[in-house]
PDB file of N, CA and C in Angstrom:
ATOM      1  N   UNK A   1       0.850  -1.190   0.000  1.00  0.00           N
ATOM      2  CA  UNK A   1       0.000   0.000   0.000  1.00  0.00           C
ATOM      3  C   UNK A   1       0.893   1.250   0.000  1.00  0.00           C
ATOM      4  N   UNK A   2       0.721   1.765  -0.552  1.00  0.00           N
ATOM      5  CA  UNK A   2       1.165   3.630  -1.015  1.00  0.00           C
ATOM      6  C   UNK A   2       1.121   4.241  -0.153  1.00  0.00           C
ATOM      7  N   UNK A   3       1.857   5.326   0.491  1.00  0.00           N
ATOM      8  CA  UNK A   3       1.529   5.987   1.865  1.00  0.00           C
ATOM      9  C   UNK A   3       0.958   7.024   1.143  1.00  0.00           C
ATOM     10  N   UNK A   4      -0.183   8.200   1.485  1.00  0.00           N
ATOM     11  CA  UNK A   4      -0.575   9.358   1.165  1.00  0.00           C
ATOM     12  C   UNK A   4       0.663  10.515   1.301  1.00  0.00           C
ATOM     13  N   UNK A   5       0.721  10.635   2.608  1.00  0.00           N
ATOM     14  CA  UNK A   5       1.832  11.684   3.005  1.00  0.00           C
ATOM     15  C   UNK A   5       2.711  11.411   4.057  1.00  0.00           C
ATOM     16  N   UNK A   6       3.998  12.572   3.992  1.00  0.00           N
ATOM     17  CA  UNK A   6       4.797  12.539   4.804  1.00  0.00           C
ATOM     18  C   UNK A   6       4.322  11.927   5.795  1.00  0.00           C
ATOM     19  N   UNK A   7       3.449  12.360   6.846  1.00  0.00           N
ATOM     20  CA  UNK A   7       3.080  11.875   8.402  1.00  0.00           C
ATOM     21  C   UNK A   7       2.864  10.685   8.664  1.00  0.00           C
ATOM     22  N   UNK A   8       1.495  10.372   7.729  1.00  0.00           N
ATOM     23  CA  UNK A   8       1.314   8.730   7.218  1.00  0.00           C
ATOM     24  C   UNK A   8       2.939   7.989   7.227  1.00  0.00           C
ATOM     25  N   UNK A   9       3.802   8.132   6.340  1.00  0.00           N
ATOM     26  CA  UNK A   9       4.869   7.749   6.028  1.00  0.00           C
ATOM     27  C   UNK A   9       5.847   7.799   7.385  1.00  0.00           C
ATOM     28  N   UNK A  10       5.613   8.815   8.267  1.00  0.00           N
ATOM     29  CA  UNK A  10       6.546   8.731   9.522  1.00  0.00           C
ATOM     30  C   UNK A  10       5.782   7.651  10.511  1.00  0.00           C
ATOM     31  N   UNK A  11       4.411   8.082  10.319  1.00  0.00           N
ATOM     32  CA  UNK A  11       4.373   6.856  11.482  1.00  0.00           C
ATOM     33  C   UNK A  11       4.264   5.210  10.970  1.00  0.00           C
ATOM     34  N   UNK A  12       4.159   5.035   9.664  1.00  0.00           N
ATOM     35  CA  UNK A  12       4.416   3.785   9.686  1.00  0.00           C
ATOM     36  C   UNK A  12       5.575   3.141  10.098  1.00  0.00           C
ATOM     37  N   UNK A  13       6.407   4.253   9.661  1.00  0.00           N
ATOM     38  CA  UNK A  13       8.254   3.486  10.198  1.00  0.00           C
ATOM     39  C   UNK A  13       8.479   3.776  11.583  1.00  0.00           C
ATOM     40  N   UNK A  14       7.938   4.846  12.135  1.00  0.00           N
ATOM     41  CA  UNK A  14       8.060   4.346  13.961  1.00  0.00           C
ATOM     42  C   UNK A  14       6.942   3.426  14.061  1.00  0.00           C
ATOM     43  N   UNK A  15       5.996   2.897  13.536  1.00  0.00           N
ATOM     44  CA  UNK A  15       5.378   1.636  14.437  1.00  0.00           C
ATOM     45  C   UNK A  15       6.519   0.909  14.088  1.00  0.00           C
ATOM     46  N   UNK A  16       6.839   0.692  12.491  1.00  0.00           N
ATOM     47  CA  UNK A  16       7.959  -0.227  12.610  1.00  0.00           C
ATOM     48  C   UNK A  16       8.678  -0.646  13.012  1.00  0.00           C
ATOM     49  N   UNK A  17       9.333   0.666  13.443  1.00  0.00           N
ATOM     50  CA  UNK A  17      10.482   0.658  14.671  1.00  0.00           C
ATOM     51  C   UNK A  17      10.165  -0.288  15.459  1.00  0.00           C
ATOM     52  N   UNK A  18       9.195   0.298  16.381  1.00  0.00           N
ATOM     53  CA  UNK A  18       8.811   0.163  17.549  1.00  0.00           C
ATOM     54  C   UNK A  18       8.619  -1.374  17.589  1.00  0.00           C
ATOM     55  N   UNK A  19       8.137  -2.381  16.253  1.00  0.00           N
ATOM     56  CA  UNK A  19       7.734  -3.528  16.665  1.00  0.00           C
ATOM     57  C   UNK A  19       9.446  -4.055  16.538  1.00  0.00           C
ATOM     58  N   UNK A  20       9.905  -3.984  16.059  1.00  0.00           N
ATOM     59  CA  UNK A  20      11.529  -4.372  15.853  1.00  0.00           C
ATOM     60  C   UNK A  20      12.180  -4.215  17.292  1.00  0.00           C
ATOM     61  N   UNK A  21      12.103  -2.818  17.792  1.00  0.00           N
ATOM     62  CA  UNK A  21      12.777  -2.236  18.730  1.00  0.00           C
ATOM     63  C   UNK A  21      12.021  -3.702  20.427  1.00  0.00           C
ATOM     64  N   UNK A  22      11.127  -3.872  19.772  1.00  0.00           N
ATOM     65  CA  UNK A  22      10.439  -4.636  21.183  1.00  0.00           C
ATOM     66  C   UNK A  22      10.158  -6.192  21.315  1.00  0.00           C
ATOM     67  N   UNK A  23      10.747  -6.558  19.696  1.00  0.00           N
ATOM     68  CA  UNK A  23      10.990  -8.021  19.564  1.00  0.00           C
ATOM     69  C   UNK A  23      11.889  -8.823  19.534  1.00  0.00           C
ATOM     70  N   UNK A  24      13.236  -7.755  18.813  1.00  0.00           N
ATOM     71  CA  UNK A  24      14.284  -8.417  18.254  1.00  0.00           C
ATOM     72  C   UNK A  24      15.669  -7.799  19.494  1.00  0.00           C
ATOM     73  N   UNK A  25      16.255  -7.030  19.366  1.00  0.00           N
ATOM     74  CA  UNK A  25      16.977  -6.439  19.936  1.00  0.00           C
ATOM     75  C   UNK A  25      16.627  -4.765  20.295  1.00  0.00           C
ATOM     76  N   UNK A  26      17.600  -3.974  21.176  1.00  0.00           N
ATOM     77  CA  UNK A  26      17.113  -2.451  21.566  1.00  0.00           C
ATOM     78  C   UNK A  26      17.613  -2.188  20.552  1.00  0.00           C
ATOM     79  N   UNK A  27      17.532  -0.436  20.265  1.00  0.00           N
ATOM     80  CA  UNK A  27      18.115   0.221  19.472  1.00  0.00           C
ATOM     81  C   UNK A  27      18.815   1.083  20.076  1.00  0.00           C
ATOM     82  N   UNK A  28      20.369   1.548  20.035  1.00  0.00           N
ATOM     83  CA  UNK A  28      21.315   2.281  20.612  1.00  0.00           C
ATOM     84  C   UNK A  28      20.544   3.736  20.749  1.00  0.00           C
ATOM     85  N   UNK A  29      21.290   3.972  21.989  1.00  0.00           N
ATOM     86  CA  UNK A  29      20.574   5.319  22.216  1.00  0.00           C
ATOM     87  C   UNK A  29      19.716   6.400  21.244  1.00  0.00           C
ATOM     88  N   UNK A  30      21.258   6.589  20.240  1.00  0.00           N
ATOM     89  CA  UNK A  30      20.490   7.514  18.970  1.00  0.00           C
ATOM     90  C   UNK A  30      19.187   7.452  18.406  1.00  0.00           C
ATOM     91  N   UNK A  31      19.086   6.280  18.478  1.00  0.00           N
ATOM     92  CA  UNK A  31      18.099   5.847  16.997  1.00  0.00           C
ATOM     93  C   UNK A  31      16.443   6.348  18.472  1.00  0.00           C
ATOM     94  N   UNK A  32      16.685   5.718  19.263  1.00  0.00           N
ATOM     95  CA  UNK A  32      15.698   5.908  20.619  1.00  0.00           C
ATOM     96  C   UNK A  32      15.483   7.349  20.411  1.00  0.00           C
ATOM     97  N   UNK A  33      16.530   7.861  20.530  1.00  0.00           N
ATOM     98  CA  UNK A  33      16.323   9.511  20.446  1.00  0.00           C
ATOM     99  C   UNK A  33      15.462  10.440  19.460  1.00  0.00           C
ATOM    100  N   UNK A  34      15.779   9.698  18.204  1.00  0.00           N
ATOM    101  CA  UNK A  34      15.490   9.913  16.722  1.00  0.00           C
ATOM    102  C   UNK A  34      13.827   9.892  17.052  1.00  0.00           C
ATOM    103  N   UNK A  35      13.378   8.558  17.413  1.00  0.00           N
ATOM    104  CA  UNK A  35      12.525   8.038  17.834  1.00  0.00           C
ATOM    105  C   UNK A  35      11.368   8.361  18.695  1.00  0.00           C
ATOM    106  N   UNK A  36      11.948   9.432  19.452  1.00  0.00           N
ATOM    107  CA  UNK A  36      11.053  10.058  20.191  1.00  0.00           C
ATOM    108  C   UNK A  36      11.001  11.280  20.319  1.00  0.00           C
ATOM    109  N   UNK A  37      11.795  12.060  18.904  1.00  0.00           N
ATOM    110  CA  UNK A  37      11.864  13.242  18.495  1.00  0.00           C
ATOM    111  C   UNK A  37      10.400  12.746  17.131  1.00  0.00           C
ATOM    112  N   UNK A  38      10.438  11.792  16.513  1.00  0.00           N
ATOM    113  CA  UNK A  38       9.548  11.840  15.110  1.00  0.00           C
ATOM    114  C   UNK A  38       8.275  11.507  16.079  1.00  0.00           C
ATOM    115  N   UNK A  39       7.788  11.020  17.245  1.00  0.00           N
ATOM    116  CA  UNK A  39       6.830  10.477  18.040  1.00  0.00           C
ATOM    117  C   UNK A  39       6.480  11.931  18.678  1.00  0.00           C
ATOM    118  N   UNK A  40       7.412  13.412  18.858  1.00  0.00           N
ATOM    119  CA  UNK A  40       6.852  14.452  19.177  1.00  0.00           C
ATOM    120  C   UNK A  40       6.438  15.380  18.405  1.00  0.00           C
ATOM    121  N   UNK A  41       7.228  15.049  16.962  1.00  0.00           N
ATOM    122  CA  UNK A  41       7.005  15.919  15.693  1.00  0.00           C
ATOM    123  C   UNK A  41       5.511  15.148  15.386  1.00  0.00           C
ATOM    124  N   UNK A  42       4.702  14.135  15.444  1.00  0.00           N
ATOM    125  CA  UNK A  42       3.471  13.359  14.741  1.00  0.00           C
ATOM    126  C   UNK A  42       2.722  14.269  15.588  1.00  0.00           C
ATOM    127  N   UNK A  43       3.104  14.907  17.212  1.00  0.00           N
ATOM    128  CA  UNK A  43       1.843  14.851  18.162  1.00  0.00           C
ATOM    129  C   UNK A  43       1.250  16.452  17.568  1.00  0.00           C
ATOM    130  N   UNK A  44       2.827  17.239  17.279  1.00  0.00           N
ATOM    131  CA  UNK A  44       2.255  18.328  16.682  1.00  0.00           C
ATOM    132  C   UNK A  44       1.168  18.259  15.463  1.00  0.00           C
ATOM    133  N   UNK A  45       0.313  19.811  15.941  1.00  0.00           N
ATOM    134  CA  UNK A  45      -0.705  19.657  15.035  1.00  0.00           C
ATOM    135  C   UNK A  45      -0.216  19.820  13.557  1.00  0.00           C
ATOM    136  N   UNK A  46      -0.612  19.678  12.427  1.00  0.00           N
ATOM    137  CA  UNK A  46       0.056  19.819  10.906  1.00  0.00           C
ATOM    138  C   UNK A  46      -0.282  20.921  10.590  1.00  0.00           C
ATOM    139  N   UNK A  47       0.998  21.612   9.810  1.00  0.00           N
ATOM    140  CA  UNK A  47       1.059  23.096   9.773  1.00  0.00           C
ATOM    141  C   UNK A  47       0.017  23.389   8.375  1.00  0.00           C
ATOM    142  N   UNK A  48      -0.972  24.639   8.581  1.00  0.00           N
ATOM    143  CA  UNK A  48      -1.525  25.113   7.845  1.00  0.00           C
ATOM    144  C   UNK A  48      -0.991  26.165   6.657  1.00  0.00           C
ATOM    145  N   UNK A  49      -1.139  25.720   5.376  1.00  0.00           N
ATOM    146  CA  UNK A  49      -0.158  26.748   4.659  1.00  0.00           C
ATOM    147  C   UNK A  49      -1.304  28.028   4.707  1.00  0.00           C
ATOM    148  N   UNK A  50      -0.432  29.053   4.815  1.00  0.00           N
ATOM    149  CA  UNK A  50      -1.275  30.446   4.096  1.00  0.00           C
ATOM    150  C   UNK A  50      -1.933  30.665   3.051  1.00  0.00           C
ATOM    151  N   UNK A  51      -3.094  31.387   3.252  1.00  0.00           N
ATOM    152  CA  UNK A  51      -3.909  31.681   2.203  1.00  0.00           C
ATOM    153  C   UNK A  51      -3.418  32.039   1.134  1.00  0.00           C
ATOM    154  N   UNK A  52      -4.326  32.436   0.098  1.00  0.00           N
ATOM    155  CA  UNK A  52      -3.794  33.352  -1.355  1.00  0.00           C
ATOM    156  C   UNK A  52      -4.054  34.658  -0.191  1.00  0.00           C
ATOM    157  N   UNK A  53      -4.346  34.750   0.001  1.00  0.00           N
ATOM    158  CA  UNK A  53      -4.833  36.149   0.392  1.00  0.00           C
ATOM    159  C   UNK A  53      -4.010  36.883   1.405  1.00  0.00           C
ATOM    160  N   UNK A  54      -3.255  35.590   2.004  1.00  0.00           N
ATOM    161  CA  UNK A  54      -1.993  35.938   2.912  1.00  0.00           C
ATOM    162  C   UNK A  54      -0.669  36.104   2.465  1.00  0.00           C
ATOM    163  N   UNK A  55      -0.725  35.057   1.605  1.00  0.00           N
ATOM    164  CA  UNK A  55       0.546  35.013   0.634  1.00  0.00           C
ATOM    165  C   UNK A  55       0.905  36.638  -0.281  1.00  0.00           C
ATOM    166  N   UNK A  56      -0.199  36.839  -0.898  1.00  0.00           N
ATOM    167  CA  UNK A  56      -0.714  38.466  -1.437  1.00  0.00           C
ATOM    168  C   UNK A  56      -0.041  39.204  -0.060  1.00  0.00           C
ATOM    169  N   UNK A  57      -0.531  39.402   0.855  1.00  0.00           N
ATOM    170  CA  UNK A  57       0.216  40.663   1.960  1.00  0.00           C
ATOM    171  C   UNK A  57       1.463  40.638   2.325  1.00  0.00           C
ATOM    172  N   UNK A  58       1.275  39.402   2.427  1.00  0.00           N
ATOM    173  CA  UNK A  58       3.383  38.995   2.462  1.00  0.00           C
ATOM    174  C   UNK A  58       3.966  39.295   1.547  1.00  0.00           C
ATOM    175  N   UNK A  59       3.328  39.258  -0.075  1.00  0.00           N
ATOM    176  CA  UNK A  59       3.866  39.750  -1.469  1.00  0.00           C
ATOM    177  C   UNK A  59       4.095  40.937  -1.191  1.00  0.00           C
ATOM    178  N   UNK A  60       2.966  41.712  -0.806  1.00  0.00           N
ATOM    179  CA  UNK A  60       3.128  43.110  -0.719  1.00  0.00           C
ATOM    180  C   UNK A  60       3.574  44.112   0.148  1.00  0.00           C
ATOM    181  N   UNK A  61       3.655  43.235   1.015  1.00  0.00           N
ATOM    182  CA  UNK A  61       5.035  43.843   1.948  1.00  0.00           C
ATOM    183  C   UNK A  61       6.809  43.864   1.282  1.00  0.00           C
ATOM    184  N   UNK A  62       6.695  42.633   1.026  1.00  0.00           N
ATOM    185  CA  UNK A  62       8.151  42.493   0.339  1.00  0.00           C
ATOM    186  C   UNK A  62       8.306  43.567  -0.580  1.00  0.00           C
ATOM    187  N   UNK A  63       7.389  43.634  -1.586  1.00  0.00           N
ATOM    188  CA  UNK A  63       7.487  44.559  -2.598  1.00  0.00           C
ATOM    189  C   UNK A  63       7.436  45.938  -2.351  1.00  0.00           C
ATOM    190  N   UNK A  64       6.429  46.390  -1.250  1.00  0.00           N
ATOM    191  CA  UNK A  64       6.397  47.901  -0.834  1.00  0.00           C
ATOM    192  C   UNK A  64       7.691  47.855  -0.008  1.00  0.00           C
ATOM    193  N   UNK A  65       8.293  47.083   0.725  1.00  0.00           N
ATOM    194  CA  UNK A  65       9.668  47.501   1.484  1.00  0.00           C
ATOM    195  C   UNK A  65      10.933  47.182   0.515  1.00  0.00           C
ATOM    196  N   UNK A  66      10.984  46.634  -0.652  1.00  0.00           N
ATOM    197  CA  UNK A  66      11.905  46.418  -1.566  1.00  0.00           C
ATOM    198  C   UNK A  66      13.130  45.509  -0.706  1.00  0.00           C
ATOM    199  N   UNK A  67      12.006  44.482  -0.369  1.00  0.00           N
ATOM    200  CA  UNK A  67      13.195  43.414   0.460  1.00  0.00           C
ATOM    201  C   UNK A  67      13.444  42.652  -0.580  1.00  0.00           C
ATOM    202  N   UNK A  68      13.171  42.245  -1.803  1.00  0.00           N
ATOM    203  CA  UNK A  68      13.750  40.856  -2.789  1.00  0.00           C
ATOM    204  C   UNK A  68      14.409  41.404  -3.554  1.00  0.00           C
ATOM    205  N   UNK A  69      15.219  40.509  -4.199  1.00  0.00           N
ATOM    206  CA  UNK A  69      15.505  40.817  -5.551  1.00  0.00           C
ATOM    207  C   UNK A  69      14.546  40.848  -6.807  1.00  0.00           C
ATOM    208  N   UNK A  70      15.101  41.077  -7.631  1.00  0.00           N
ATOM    209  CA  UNK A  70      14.181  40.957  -9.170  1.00  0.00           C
ATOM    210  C   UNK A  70      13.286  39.678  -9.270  1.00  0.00           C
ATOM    211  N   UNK A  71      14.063  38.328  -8.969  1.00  0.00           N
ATOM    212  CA  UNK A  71      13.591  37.182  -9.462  1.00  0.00           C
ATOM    213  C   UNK A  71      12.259  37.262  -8.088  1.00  0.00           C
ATOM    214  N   UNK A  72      12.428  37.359  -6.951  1.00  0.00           N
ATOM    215  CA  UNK A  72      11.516  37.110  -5.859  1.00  0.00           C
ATOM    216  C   UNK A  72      10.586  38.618  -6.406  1.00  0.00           C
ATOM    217  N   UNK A  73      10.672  39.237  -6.826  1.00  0.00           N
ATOM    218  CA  UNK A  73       9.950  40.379  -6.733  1.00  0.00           C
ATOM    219  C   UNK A  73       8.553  39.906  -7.509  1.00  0.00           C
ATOM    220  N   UNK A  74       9.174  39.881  -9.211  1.00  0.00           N
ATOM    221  CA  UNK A  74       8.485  38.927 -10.080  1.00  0.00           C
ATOM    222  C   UNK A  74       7.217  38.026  -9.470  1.00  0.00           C
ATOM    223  N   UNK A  75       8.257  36.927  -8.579  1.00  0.00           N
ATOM    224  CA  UNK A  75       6.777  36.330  -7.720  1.00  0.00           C
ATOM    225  C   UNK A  75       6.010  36.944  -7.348  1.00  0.00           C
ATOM    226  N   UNK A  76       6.448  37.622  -6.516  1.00  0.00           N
ATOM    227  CA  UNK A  76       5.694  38.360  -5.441  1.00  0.00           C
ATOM    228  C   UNK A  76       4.567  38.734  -6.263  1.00  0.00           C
ATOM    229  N   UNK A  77       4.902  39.179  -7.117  1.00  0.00           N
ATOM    230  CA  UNK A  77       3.822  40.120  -8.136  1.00  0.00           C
ATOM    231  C   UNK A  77       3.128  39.200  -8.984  1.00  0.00           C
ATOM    232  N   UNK A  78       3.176  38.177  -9.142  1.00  0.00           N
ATOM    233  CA  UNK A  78       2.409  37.206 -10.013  1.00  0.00           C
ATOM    234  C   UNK A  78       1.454  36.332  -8.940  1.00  0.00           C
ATOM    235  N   UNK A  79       1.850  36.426  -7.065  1.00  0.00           N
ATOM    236  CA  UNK A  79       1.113  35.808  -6.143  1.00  0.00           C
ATOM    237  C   UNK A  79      -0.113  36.801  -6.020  1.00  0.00           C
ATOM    238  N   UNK A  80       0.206  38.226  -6.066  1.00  0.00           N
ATOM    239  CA  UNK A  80      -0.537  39.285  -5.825  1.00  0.00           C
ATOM    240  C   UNK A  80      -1.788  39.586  -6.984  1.00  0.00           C
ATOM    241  N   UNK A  81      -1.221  39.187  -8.239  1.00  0.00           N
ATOM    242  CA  UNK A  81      -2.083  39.153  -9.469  1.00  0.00           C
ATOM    243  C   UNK A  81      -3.364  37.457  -9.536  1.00  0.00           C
ATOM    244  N   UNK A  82      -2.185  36.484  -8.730  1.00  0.00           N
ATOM    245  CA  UNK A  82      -3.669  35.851  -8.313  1.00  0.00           C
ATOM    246  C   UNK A  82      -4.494  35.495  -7.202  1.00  0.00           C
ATOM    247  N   UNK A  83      -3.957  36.444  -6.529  1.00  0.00           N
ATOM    248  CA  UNK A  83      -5.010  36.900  -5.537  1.00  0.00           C
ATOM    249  C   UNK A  83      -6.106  37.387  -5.788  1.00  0.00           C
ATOM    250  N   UNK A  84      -5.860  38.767  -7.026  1.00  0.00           N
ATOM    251  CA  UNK A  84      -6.459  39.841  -6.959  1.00  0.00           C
ATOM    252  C   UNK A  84      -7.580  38.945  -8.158  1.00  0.00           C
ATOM    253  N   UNK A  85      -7.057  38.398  -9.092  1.00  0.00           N
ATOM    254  CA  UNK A  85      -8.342  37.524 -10.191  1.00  0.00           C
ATOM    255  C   UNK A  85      -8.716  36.470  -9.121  1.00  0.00           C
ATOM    256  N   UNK A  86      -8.396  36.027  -7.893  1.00  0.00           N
ATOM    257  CA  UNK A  86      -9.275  35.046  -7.494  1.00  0.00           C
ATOM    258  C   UNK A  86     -10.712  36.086  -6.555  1.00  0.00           C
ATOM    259  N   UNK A  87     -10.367  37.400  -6.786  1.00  0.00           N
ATOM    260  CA  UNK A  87     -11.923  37.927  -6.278  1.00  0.00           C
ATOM    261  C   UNK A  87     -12.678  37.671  -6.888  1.00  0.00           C
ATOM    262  N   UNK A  88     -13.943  37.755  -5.895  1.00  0.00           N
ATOM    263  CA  UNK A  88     -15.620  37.752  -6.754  1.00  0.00           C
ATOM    264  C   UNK A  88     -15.739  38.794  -7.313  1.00  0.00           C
TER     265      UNK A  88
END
């Protein structure tokens, strides 16, 4: 079976772990560590990307403070243009 996403995909390999880690032999400290760093990263909630509409103010900040270069500017201005056609 295909995993959907990253998370899916992390916790199948810590159950994995975990059945390995509790049948066969321990796993050296590290991997334990590893282990209960990806078991605190799953508990977090999953990050929400920003809107168009957020992405647009962040564009337009960059652009009114002339923080990018040319190539980021460009974006900026093509995120802001579909912002502005995704109005009603």
């Amino acid at each position: 079976m295909m995993t959907p996403d990253f998370r899916s995909l992390c916790a199948e390999l810590l159950n994995g772990l975990d059945e390995i880690a509790h049948s066969r032999y321990p796993f050296p400290g590290y991997t334990r560590c590893a282990m209960d760093r990806a078991r605190a990263a799953l508990s977090e909630p999953e990050p929400v990307a920003p809107t168009l509409t957020e992405q647009a103010l962040i564009a337009l900040h960059a652009v009114a403070t002339g923080a990018n270069d040319t190539r980021e500017q460009h974006q900026d201005l093509e995120t802001i243009r579909r912002a502005l056609e995704a109005l009603p």
